[in-house]
C-alpha atoms as a PDB file:
ATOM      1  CA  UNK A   1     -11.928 -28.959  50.887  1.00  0.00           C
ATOM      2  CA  UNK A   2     -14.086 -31.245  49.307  1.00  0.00           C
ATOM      3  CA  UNK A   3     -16.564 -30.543  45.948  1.00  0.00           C
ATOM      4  CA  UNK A   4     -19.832 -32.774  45.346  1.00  0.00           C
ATOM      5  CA  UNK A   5     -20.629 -33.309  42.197  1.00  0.00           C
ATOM      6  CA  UNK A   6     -23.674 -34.761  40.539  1.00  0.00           C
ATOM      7  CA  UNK A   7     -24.694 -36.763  37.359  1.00  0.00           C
ATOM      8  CA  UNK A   8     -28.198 -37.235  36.412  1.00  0.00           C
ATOM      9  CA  UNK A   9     -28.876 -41.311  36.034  1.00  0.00           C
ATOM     10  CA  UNK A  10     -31.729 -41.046  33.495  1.00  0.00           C
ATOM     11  CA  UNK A  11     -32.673 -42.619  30.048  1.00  0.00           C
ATOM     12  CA  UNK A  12     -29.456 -40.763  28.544  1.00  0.00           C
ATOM     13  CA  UNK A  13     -26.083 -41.067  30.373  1.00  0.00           C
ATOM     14  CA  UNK A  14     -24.636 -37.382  30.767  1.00  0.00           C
ATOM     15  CA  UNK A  15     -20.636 -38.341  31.229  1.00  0.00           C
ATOM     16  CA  UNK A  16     -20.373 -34.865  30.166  1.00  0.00           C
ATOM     17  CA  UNK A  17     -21.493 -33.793  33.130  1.00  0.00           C
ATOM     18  CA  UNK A  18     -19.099 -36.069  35.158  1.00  0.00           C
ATOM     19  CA  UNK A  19     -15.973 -34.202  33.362  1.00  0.00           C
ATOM     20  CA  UNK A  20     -17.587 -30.732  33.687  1.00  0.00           C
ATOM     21  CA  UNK A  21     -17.460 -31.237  37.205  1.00  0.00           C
ATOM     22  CA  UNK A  22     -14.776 -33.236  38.386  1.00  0.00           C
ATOM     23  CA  UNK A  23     -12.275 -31.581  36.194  1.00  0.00           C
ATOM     24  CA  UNK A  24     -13.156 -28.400  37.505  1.00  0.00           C
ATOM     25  CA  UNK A  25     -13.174 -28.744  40.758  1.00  0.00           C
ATOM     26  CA  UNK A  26      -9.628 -30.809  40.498  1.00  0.00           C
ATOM     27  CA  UNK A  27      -8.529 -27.776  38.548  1.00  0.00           C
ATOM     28  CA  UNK A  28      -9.743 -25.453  41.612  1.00  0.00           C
ATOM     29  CA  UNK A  29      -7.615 -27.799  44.220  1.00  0.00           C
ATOM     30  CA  UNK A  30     -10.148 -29.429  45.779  1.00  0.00           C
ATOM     31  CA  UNK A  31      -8.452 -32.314  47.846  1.00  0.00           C
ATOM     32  CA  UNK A  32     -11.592 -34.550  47.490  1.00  0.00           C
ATOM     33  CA  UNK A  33     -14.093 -34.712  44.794  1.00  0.00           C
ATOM     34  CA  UNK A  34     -17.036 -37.066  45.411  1.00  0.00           C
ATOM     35  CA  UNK A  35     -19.428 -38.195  42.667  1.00  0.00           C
ATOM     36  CA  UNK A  36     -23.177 -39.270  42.489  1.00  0.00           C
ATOM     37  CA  UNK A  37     -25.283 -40.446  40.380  1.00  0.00           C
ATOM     38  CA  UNK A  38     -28.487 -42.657  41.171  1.00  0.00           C
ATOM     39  CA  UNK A  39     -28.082 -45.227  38.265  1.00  0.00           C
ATOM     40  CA  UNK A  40     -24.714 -44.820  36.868  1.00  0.00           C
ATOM     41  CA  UNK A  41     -23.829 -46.197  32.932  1.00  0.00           C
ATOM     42  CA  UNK A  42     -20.726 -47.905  32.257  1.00  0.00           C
ATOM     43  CA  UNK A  43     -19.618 -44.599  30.529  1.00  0.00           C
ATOM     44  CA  UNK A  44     -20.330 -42.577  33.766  1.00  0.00           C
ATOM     45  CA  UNK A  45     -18.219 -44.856  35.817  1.00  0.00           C
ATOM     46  CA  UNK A  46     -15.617 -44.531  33.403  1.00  0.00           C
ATOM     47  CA  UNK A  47     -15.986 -40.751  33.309  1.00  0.00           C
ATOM     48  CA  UNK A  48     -15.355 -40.744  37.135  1.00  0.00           C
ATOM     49  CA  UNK A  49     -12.710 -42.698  36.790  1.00  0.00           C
ATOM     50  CA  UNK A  50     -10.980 -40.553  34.253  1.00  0.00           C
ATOM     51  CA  UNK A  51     -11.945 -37.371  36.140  1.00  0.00           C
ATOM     52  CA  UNK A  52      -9.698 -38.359  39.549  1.00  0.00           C
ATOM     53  CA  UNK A  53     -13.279 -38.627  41.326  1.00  0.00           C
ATOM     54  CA  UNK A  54     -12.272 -39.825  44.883  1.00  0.00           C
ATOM     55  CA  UNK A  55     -15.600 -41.742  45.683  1.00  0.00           C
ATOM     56  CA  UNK A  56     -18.846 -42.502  43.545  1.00  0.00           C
ATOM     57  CA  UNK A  57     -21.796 -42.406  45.685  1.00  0.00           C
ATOM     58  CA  UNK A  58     -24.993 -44.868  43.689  1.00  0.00           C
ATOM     59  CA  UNK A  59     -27.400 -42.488  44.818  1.00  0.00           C
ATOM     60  CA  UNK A  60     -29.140 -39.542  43.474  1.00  0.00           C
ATOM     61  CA  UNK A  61     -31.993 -36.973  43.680  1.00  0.00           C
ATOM     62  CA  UNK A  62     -32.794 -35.111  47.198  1.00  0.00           C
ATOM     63  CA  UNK A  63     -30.347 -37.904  48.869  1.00  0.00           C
ATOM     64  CA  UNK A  64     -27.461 -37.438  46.981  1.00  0.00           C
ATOM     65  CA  UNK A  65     -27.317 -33.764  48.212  1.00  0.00           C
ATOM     66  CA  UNK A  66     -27.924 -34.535  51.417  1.00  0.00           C
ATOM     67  CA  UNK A  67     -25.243 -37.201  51.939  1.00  0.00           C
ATOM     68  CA  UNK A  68     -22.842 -34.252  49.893  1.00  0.00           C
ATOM     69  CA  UNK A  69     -24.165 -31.424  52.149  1.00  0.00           C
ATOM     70  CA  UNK A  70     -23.828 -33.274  55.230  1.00  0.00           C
ATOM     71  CA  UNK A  71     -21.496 -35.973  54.685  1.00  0.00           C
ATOM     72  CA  UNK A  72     -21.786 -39.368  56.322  1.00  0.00           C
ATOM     73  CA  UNK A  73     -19.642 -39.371  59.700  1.00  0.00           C
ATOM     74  CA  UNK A  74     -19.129 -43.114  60.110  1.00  0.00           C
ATOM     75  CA  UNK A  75     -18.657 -46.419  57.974  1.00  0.00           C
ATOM     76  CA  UNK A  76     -21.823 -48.578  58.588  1.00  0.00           C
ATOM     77  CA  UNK A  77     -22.982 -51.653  56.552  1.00  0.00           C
ATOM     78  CA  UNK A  78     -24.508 -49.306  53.740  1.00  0.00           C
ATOM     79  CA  UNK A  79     -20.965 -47.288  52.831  1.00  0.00           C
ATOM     80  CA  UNK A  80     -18.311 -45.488  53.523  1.00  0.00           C
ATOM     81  CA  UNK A  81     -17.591 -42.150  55.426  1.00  0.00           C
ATOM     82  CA  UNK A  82     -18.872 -39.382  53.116  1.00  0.00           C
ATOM     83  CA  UNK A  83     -17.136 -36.025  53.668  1.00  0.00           C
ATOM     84  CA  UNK A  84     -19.219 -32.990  54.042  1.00  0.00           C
ATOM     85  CA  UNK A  85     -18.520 -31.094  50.648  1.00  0.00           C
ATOM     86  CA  UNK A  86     -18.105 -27.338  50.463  1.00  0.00           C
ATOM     87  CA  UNK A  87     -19.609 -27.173  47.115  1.00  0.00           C
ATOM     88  CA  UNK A  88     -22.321 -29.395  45.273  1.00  0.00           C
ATOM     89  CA  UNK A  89     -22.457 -28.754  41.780  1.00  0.00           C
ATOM     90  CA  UNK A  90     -24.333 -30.233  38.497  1.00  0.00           C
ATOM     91  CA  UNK A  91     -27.294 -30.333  36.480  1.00  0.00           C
ATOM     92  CA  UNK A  92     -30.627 -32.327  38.036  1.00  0.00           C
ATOM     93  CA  UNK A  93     -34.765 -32.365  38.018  1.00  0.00           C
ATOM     94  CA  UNK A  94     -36.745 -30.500  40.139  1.00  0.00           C
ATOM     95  CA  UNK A  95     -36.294 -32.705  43.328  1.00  0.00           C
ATOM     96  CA  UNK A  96     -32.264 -32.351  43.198  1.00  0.00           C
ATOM     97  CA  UNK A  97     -32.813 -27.978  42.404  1.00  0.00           C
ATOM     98  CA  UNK A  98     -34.833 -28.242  45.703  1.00  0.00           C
ATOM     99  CA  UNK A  99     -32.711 -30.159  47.393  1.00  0.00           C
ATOM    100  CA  UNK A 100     -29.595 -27.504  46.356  1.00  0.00           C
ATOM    101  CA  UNK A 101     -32.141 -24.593  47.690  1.00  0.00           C
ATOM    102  CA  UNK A 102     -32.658 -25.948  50.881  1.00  0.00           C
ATOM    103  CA  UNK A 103     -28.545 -26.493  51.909  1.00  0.00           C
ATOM    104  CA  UNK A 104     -27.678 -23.322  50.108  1.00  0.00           C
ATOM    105  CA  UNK A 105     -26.148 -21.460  52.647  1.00  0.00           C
ATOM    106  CA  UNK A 106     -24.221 -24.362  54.582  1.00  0.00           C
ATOM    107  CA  UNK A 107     -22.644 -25.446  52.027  1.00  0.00           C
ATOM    108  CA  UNK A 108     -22.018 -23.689  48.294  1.00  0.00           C
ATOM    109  CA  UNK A 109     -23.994 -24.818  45.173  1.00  0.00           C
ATOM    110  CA  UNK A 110     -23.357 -24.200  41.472  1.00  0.00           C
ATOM    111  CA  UNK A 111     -26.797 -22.648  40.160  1.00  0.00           C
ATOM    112  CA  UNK A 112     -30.533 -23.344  40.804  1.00  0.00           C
ATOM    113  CA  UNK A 113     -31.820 -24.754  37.410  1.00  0.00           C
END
């Protein structure tokens, strides 16, 4: 099972978020826990790294669901293979809450905020 989890990239870097997350869904036995977050600080990386994220994804809003929701089935010259994630959780504006809306149901999401 895999867990998405997402970090706001705004004017203030929310590593809090990162920990809230990733610890958690480590703690629930996820095997993979993927990361986003569209313009990541140096203390968000280091957040991810300290949380056991498996892969950090430098994307965010509606597209960073997606690629959680859906995953990414082959490498190409943008990235990696993205696993589909069972759960996407973490706080966002109003383009990641309707992003969560719409893949509610195929995969699980935290909250609509």
């Amino acid at each position: 099972s895999a867990a998405g989890c997402y970090a706001p990239g705004g004017r203030y870097p929310l590593p809090s978020s990162v920990i809230m997350t990733a610890v958690t869904a480590r703690a629930a036995g996820c095997e993979t826990v993927v990361l986003s977050s569209p313009r990541p600080a140096a203390i968000t990386l280091a957040a991810a790294h300290i949380a056991g994220a498996d892969l950090f994804l430098k994307v965010g809003g509606a597209q960073a669901i997606a690629t959680m929701a859906y995953g990414i089935t082959s490498e190409n010259e943008h990235g990696p293979i993205v696993p589909r994630c069972d759960t996407i959780v973490g706080p966002g504006n109003k383009w990641v809450t309707a992003a969560k809306s719409l893949v509610q149901g195929y995969c699980g999401i935290d909250m609509l905020a």
